[in-house]
C-alpha atoms as a PDB file:
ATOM      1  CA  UNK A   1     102.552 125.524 108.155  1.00  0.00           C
ATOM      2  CA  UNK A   2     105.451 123.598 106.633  1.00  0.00           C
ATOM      3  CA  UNK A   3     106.672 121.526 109.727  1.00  0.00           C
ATOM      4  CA  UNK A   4     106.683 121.833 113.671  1.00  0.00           C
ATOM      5  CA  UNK A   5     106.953 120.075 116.334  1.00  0.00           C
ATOM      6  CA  UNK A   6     103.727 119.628 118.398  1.00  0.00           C
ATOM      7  CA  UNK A   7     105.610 119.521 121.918  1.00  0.00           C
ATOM      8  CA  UNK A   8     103.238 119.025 124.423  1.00  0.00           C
ATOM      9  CA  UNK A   9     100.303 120.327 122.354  1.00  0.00           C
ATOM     10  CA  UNK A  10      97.861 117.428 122.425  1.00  0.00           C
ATOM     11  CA  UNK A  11      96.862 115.636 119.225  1.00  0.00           C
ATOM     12  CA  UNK A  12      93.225 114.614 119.655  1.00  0.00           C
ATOM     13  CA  UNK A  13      91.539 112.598 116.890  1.00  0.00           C
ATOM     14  CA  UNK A  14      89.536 116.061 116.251  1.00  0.00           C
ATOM     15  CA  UNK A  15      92.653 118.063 115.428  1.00  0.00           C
ATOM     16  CA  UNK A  16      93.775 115.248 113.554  1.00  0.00           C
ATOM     17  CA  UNK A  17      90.470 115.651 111.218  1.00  0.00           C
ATOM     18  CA  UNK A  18      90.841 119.494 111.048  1.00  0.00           C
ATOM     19  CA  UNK A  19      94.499 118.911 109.959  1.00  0.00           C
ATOM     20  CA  UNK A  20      94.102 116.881 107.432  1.00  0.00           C
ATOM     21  CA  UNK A  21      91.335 119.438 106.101  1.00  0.00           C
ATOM     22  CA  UNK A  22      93.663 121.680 105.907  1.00  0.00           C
ATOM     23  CA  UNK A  23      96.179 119.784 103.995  1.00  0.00           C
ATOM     24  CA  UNK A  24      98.562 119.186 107.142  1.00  0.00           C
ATOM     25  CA  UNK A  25      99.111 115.321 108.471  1.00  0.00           C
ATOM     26  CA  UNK A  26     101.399 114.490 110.711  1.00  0.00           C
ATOM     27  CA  UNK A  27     105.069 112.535 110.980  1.00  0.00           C
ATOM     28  CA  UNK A  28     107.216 110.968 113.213  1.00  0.00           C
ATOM     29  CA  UNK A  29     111.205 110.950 113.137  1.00  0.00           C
ATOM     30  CA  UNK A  30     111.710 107.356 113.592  1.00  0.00           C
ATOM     31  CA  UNK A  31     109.046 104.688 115.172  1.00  0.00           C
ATOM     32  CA  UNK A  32     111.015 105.430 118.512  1.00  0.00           C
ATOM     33  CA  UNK A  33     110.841 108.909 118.395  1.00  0.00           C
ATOM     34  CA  UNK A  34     107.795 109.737 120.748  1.00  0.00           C
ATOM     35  CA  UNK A  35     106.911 113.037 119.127  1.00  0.00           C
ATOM     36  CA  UNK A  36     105.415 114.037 116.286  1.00  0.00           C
ATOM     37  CA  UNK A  37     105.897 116.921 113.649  1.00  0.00           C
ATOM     38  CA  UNK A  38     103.203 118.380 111.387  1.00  0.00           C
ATOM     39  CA  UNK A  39     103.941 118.008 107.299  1.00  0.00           C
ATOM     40  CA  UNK A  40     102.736 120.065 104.133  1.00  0.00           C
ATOM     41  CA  UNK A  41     104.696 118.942 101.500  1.00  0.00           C
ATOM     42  CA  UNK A  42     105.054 122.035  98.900  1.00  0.00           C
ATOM     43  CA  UNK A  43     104.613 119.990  96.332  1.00  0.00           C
ATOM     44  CA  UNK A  44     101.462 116.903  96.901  1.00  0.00           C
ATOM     45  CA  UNK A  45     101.518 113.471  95.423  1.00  0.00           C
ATOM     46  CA  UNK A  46      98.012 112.570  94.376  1.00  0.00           C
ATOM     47  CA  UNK A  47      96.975 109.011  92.287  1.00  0.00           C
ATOM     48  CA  UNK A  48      93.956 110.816  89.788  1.00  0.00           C
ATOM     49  CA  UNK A  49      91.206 109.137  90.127  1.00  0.00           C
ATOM     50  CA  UNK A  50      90.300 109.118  86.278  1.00  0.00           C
ATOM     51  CA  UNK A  51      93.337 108.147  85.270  1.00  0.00           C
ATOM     52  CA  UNK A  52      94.544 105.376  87.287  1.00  0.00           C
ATOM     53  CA  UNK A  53      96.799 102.854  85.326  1.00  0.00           C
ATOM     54  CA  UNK A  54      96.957  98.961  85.783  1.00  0.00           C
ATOM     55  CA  UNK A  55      99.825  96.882  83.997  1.00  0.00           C
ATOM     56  CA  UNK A  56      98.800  94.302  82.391  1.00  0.00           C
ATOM     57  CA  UNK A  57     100.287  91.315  84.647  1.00  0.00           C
ATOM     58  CA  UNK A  58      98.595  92.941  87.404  1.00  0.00           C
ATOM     59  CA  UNK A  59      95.472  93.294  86.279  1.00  0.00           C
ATOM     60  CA  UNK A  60      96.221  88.861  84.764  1.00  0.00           C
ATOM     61  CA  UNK A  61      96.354  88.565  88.780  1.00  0.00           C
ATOM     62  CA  UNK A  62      93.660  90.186  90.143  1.00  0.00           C
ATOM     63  CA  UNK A  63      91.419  88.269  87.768  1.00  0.00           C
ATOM     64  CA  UNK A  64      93.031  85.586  88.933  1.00  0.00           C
ATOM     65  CA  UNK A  65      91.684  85.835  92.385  1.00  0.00           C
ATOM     66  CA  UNK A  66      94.947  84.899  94.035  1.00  0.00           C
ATOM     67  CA  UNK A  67      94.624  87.055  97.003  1.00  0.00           C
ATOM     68  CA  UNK A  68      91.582  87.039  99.495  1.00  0.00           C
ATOM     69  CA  UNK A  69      90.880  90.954  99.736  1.00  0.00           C
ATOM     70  CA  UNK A  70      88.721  92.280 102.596  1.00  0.00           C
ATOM     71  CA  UNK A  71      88.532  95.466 104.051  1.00  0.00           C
ATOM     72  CA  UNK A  72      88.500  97.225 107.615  1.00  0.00           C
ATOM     73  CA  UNK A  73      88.875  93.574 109.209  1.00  0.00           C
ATOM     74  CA  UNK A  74      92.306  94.292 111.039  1.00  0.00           C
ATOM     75  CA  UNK A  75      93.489  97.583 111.533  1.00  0.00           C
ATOM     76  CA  UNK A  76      95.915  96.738 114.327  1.00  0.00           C
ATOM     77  CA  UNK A  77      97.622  94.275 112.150  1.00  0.00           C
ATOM     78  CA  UNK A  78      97.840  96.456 109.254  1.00  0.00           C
ATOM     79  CA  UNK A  79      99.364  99.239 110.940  1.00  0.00           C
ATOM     80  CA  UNK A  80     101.322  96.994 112.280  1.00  0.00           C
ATOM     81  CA  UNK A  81     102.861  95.816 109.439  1.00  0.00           C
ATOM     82  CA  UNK A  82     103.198  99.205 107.930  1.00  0.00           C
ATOM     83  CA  UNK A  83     105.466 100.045 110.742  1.00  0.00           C
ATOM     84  CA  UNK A  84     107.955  96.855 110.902  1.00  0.00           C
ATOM     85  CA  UNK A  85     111.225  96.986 108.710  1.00  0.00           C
ATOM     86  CA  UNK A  86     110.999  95.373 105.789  1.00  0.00           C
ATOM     87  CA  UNK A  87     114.015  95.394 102.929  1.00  0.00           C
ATOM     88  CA  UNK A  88     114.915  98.909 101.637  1.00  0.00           C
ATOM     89  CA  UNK A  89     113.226 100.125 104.724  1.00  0.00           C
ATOM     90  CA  UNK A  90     115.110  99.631 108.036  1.00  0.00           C
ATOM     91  CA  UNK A  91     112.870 102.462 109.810  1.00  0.00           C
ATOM     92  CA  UNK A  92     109.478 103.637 109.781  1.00  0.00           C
ATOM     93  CA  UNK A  93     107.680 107.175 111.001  1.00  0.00           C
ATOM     94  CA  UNK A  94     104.895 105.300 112.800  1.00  0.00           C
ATOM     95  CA  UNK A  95     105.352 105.611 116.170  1.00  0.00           C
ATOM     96  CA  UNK A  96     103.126 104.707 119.157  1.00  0.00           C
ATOM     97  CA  UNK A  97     101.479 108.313 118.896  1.00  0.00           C
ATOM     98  CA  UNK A  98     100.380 107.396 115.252  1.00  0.00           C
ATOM     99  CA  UNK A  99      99.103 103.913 116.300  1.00  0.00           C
ATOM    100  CA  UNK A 100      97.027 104.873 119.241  1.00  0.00           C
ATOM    101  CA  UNK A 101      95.799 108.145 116.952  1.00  0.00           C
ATOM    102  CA  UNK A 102      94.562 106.436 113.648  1.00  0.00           C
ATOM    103  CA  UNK A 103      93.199 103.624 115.460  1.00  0.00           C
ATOM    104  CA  UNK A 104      90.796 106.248 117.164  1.00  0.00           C
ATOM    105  CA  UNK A 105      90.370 107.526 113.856  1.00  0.00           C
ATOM    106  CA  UNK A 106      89.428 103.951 112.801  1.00  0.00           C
ATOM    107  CA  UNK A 107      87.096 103.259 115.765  1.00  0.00           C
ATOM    108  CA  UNK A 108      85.255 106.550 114.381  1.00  0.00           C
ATOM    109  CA  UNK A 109      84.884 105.319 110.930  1.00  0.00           C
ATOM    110  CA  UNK A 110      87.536 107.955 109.933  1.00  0.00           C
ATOM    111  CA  UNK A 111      90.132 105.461 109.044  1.00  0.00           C
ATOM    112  CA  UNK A 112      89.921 102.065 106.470  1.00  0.00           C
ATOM    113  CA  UNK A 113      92.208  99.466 105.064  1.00  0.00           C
ATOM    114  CA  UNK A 114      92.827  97.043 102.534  1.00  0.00           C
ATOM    115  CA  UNK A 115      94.091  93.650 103.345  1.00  0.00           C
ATOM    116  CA  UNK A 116      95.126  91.419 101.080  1.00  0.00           C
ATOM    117  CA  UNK A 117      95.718  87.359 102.454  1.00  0.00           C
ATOM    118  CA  UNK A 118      97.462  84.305 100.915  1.00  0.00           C
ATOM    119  CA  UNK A 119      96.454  80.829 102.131  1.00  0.00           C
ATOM    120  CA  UNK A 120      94.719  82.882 105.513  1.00  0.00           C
ATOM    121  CA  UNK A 121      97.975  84.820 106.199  1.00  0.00           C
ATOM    122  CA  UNK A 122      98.221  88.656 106.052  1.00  0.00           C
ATOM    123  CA  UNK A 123     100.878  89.401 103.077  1.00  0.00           C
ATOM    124  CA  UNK A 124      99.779  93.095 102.239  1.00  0.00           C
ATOM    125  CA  UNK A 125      97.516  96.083 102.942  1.00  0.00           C
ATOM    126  CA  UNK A 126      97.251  99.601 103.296  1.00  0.00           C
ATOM    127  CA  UNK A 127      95.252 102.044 105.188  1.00  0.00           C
ATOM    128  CA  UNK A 128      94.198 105.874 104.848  1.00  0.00           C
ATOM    129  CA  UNK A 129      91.994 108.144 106.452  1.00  0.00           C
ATOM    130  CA  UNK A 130      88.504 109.169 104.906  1.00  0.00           C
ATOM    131  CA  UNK A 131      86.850 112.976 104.789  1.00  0.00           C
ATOM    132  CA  UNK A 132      84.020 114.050 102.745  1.00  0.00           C
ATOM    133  CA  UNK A 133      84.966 112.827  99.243  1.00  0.00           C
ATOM    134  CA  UNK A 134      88.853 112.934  99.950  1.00  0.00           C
ATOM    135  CA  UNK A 135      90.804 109.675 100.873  1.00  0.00           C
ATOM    136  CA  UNK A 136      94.519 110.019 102.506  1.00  0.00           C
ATOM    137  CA  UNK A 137      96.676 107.193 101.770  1.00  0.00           C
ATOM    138  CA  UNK A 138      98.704 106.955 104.425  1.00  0.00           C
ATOM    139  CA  UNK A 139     100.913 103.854 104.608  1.00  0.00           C
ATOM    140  CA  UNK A 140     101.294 100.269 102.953  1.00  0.00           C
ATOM    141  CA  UNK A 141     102.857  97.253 102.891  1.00  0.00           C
ATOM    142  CA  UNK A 142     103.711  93.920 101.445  1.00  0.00           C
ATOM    143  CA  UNK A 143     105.512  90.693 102.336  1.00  0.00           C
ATOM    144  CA  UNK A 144     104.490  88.597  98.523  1.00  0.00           C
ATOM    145  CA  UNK A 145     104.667  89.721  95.352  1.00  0.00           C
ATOM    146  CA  UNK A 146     101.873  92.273  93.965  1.00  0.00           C
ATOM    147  CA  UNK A 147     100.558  92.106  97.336  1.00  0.00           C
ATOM    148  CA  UNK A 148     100.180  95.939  98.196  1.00  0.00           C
ATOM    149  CA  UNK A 149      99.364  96.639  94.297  1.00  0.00           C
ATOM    150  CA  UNK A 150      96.647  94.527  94.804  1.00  0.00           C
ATOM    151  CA  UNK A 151      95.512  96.611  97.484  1.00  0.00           C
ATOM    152  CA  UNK A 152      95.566  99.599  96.131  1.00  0.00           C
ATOM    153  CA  UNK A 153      93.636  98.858  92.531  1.00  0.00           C
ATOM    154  CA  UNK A 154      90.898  97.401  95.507  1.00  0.00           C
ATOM    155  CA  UNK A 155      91.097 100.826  97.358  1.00  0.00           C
ATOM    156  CA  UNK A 156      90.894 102.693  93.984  1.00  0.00           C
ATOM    157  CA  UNK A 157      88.079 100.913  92.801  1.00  0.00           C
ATOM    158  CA  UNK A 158      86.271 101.740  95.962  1.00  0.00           C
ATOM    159  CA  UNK A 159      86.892 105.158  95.978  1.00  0.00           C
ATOM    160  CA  UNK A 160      85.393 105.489  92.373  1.00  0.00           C
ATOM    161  CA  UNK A 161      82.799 103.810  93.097  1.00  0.00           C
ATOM    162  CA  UNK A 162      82.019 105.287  96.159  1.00  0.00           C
ATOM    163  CA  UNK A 163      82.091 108.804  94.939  1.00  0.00           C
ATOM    164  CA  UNK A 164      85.461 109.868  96.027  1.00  0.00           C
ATOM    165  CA  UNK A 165      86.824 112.868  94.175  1.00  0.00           C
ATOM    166  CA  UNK A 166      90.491 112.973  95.872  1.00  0.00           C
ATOM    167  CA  UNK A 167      92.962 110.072  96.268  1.00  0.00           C
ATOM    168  CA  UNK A 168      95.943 112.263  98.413  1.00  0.00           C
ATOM    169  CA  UNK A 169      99.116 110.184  98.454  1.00  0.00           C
ATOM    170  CA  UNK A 170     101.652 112.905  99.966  1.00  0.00           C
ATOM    171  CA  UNK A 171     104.417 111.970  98.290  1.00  0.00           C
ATOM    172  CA  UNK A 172     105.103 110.419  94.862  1.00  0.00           C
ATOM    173  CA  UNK A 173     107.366 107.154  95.115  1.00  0.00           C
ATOM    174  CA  UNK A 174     108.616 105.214  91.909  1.00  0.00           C
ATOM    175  CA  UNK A 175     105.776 102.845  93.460  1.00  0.00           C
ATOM    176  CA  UNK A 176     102.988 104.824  92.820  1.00  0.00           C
ATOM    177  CA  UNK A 177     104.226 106.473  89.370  1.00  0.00           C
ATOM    178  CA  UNK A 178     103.181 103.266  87.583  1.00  0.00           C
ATOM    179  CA  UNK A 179      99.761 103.516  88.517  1.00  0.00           C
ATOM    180  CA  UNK A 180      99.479 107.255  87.159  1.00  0.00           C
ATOM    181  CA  UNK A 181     100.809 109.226  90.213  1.00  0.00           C
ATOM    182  CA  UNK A 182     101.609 113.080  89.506  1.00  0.00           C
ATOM    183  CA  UNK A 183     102.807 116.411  91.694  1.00  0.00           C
ATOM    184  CA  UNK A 184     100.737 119.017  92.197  1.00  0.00           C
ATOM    185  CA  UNK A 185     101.914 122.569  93.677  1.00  0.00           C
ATOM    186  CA  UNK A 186     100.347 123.384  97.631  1.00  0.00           C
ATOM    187  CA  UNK A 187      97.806 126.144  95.995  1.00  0.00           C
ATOM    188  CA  UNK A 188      96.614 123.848  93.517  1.00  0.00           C
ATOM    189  CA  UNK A 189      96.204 120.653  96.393  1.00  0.00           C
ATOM    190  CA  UNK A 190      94.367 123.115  98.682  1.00  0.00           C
ATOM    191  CA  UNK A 191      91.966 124.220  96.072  1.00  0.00           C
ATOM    192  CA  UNK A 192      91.483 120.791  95.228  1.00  0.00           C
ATOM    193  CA  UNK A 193      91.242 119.577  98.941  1.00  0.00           C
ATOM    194  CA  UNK A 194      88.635 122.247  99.760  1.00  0.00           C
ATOM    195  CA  UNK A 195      86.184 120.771  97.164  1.00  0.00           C
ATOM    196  CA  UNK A 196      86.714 117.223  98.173  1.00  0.00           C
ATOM    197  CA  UNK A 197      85.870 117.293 101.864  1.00  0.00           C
ATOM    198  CA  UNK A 198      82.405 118.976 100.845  1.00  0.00           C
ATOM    199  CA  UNK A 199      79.904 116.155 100.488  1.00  0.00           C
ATOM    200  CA  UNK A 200      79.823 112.150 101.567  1.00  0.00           C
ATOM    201  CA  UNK A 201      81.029 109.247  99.793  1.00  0.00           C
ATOM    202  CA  UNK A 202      80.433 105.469 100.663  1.00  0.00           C
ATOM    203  CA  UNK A 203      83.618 103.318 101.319  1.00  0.00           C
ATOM    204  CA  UNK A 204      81.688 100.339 101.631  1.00  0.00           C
ATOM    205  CA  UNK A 205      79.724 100.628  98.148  1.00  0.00           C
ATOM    206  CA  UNK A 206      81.452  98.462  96.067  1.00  0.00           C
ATOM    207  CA  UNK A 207      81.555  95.657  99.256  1.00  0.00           C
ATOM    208  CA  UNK A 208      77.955  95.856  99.047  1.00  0.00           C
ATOM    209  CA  UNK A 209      77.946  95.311  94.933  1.00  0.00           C
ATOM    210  CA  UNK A 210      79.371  92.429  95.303  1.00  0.00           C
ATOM    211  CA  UNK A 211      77.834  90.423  98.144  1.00  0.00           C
ATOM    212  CA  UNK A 212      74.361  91.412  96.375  1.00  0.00           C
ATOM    213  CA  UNK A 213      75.487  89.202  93.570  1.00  0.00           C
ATOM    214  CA  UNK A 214      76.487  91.619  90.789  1.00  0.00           C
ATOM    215  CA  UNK A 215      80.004  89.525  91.158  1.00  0.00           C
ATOM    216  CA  UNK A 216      81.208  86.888  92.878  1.00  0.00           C
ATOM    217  CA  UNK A 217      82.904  87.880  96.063  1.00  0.00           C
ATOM    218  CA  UNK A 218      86.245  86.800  94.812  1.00  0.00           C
ATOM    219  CA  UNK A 219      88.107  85.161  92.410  1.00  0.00           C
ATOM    220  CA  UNK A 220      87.869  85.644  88.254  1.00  0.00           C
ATOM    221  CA  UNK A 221      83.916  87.637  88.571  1.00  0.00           C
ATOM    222  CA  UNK A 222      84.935  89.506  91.796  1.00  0.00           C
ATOM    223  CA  UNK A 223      88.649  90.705  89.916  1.00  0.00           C
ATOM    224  CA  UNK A 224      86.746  91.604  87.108  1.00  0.00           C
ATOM    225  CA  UNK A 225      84.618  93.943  88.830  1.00  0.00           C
ATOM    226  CA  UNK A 226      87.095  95.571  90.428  1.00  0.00           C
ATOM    227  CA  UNK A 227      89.332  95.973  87.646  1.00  0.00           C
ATOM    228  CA  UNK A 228      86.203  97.702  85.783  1.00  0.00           C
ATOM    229  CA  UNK A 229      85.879 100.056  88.706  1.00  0.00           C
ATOM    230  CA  UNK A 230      89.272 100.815  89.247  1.00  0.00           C
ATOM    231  CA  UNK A 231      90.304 101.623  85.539  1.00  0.00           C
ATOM    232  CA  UNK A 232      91.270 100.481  81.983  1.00  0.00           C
ATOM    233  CA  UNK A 233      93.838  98.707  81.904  1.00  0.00           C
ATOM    234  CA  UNK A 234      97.172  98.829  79.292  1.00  0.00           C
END
């Protein structure tokens, strides 16, 4: 299935599950528009795993600790924020529907994010929805510098860690090409896809590496950590 609209058909979290197993997520027109449309892009931006790239003045601020980075502590403020305009982006697909259907997804355990804080304010995050080894990036944002890069060497270094095999971005932006983002054709995602939902993975290991002390929970230790789990940097 390319792209349809659902109509009446009703989206349960379920269907959303079995969707996305099938390599199918879902869209809205504009945050106004009330209905949704199902997506399978023919060609599928994924971020390898193995080869994920950090510049160099990232990876300088992530050691720097100057971002407190937690994860799954406000979903309804991250999705929020994913969905307001922000410059370049006047409109957004994330529409009530998507709200009320990935925080059911989160409630579940189905759904995580990354948030990234300056001085206690919420400046950047991302979240994505979790199957088997697979993780579906599915929106991000960020209001200071480096804020959503931060977030997503965090969210790569968990998914290593944790034993993902799959990090499914949809599309490729000029965003995610720095950090090694590629194309692959619908046969070749599928095949792909249908290995990666087979088996578990653990979101929360690399949380729990750190509060046992083999880092420091933030700053310089913490960053280093991460960067080590994330990738090599150049």
């Amino acid at each position: 299935m390319n792209s349809g609209r659902d109509g009446s058909f009703e989206i349960t979290p379920q269907i959303l599950l079995q969707a996305y197993a099938c390599g199918i997520f879902p869209m809205a027109e504009t945050a106004d528009d009330p209905g949704l449309h199902w997506v399978e892009p023919q060609m599928r931006g994924l971020i390898p795993l193995d080869g994920f790239h950090v510049p160099r003045k990232l990876a300088r601020t992530i050691r720097a600790g100057r971002f407190a980075v937690t994860v799954d502590q406000d979903f309804d403020a991250v999705i929020s924020a994913c969905a307001a305009p922000a410059p370049g982006r006047r409109k957004t697909w994330i529409n009530a529907r998507i709200r009320a259907l990935y925080g059911e997804l989160f409630r579940l355990g189905h759904c995580h994010t990354v948030e990234c804080r300056l001085e206690g304010q919420l400046v950047g995050g991302l979240y994505g929805v979790s199957i088997g080894r697979a993780f579906f990036g599915e929106s991000m944002f960020s209001t200071a510098t480096d804020a959503s890069k931060v977030a997503l060497v965090h969210l790569v270094a968990r998914l290593r860690v944790g034993g993902y095999v799959l990090l499914d971005t949809q599309f490729v932006t000029e965003h995610l090409t720095q950090f090694g983002a590629i194309e692959v054709p619908r046969r070749a995602y599928r095949q792909m896809l249908a290995s990666a939902i087979v088996g578990d993975a653990d979101y929360s290991r690399l949380g729990a590496l750190l509060a046992a002390g083999a880092a420091g929970a933030a700053g310089v230790a913490g960053g280093e950590l991460v960067l080590q789990s994330a990738s090599q940097t150049s």
